[in-house]
C-alpha atoms as a PDB file:
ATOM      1  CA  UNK A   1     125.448  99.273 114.054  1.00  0.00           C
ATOM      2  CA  UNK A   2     125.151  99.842 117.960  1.00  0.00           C
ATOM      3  CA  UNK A   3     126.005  96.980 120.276  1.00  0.00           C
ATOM      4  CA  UNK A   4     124.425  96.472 123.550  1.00  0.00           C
ATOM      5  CA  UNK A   5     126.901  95.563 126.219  1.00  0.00           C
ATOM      6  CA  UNK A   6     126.352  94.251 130.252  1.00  0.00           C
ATOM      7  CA  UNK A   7     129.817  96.100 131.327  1.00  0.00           C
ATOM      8  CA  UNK A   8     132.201  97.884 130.847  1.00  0.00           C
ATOM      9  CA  UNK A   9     134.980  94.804 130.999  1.00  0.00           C
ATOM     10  CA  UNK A  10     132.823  93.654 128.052  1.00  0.00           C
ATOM     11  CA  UNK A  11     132.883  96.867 125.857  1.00  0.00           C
ATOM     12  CA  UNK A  12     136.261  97.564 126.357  1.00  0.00           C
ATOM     13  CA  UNK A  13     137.335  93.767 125.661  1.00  0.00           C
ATOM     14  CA  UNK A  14     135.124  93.970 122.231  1.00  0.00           C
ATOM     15  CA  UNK A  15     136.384  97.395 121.258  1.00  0.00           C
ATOM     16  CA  UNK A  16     140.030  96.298 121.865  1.00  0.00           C
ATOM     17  CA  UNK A  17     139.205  93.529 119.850  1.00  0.00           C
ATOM     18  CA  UNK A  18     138.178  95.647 116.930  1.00  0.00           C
ATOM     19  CA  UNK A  19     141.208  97.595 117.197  1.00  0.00           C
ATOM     20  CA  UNK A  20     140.370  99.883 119.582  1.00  0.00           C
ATOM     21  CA  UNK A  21     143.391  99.543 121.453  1.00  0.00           C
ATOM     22  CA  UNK A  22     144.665 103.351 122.403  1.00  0.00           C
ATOM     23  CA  UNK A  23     143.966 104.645 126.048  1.00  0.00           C
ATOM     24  CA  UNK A  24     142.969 108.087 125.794  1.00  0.00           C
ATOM     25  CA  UNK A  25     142.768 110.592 129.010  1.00  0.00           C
ATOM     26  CA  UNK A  26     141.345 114.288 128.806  1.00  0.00           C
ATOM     27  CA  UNK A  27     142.936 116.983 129.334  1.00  0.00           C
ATOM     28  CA  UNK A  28     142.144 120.411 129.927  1.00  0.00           C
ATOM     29  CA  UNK A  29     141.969 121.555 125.726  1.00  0.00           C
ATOM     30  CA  UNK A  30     142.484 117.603 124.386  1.00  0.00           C
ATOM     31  CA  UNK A  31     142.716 114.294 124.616  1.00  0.00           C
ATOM     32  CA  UNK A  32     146.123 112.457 125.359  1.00  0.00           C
ATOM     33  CA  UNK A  33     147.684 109.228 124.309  1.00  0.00           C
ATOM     34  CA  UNK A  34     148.877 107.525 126.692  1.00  0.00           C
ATOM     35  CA  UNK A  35     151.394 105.281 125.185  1.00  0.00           C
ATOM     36  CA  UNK A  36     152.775 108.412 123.298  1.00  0.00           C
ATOM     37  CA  UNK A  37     151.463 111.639 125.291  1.00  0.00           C
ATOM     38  CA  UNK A  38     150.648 112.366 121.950  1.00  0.00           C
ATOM     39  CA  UNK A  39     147.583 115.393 122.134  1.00  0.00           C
ATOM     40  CA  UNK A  40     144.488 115.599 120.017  1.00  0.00           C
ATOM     41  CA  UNK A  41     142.571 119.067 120.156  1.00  0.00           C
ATOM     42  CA  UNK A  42     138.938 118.468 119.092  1.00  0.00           C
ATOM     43  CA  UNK A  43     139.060 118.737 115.660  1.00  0.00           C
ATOM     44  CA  UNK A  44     142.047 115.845 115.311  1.00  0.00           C
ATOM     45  CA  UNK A  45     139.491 113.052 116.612  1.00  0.00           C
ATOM     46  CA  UNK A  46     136.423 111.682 116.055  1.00  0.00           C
ATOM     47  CA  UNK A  47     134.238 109.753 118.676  1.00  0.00           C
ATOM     48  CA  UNK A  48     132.875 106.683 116.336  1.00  0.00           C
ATOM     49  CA  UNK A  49     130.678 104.655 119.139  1.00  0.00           C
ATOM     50  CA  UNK A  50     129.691 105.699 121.973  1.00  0.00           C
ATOM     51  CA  UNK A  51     128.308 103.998 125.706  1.00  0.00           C
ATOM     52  CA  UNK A  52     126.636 104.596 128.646  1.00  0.00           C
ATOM     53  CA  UNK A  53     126.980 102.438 131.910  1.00  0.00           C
ATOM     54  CA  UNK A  54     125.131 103.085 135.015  1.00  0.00           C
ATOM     55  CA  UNK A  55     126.193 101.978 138.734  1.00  0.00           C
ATOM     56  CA  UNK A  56     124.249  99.005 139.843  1.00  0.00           C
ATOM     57  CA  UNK A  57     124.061 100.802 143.067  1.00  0.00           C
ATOM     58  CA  UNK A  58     124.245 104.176 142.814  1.00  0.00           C
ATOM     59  CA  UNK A  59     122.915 106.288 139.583  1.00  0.00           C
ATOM     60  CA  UNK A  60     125.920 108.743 140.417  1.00  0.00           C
ATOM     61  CA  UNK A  61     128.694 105.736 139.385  1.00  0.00           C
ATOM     62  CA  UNK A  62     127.637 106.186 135.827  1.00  0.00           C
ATOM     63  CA  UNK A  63     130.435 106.337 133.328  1.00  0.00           C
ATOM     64  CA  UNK A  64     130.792 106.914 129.352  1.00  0.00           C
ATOM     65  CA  UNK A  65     133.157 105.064 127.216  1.00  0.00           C
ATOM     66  CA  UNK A  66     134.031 106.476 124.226  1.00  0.00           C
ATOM     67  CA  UNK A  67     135.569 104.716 121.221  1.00  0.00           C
ATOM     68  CA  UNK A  68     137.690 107.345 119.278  1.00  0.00           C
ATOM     69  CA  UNK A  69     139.206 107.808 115.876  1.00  0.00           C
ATOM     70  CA  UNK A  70     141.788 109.866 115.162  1.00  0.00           C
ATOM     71  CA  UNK A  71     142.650 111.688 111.608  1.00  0.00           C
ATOM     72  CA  UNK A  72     146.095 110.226 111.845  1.00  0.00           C
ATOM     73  CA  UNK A  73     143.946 106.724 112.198  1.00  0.00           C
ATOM     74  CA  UNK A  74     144.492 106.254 115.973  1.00  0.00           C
ATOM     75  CA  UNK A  75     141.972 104.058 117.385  1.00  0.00           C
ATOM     76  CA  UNK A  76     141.319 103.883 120.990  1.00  0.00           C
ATOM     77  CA  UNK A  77     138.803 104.485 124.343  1.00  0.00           C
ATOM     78  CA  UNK A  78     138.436 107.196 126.252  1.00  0.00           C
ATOM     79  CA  UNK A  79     136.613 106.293 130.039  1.00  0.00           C
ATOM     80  CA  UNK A  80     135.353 109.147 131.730  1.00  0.00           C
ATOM     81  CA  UNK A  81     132.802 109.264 134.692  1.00  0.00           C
ATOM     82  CA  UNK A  82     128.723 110.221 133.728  1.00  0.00           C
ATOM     83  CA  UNK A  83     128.773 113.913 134.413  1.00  0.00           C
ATOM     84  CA  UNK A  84     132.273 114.845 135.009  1.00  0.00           C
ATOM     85  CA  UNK A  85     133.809 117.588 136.396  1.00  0.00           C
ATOM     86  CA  UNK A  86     134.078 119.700 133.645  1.00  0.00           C
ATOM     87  CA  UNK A  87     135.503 123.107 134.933  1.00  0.00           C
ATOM     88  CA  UNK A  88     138.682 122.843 133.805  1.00  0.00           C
ATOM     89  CA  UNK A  89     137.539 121.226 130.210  1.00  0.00           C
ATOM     90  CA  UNK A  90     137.848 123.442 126.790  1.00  0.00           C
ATOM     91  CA  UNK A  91     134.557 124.369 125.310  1.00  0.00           C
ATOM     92  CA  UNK A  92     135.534 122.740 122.211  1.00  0.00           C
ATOM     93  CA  UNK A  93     136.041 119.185 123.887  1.00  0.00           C
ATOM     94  CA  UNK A  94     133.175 119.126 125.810  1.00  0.00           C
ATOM     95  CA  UNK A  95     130.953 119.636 122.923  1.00  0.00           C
ATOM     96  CA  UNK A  96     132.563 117.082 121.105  1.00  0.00           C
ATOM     97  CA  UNK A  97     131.795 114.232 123.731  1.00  0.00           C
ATOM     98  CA  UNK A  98     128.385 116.182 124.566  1.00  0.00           C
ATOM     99  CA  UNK A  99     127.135 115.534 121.220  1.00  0.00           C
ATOM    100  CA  UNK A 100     127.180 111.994 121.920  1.00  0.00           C
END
């Protein structure tokens, strides 16, 4: 069931609450704990919510928050800006958060 959130304080306090409690960063080819460094290539995770957040101000500050899975049953968020720079990203990932 999708939830409908103001901010993104708001999401990430209610997806914390739920569990969600891993920070994620990307990578260049995967997704990295940060408590751990642990890696996840794109087929060891699973993006289970997704949400979109747009600047008040400025279309351009939009951001995505991601709420991720992991098959080793990681659960955490991944925060990335709306449109990112995605040069550097692996094909793979990027059609994995695309999709969403």
């Amino acid at each position: 069931m999708a939830r409908a959130y103001e901010t993104v304080v708001e999401a990430l306090n209610d997806l914390k609450a739920r569990g969600f409690t891993t920070d994620f960063n990307l990578e260049e080819n995967c997704l990295v704990c940060n408590h751990t460094s642990q890696r996840y290539d794109s087929e060891a995770f699973e993006v289970v919510e997704f949400y979109r957040f747009e600047g008040m101000t400025n279309p351009e500050d939009s951001s995505m928050l991601y709420a991720i899975r992991t098959q080793s049953g990681q659960q955490g968020v991944l925060l990335t800006a709306y449109g990112m720079y995605t040069d550097s990203m692996s094909t793979a990932i990027l059609e994995k958060l695309r999709m969403h």
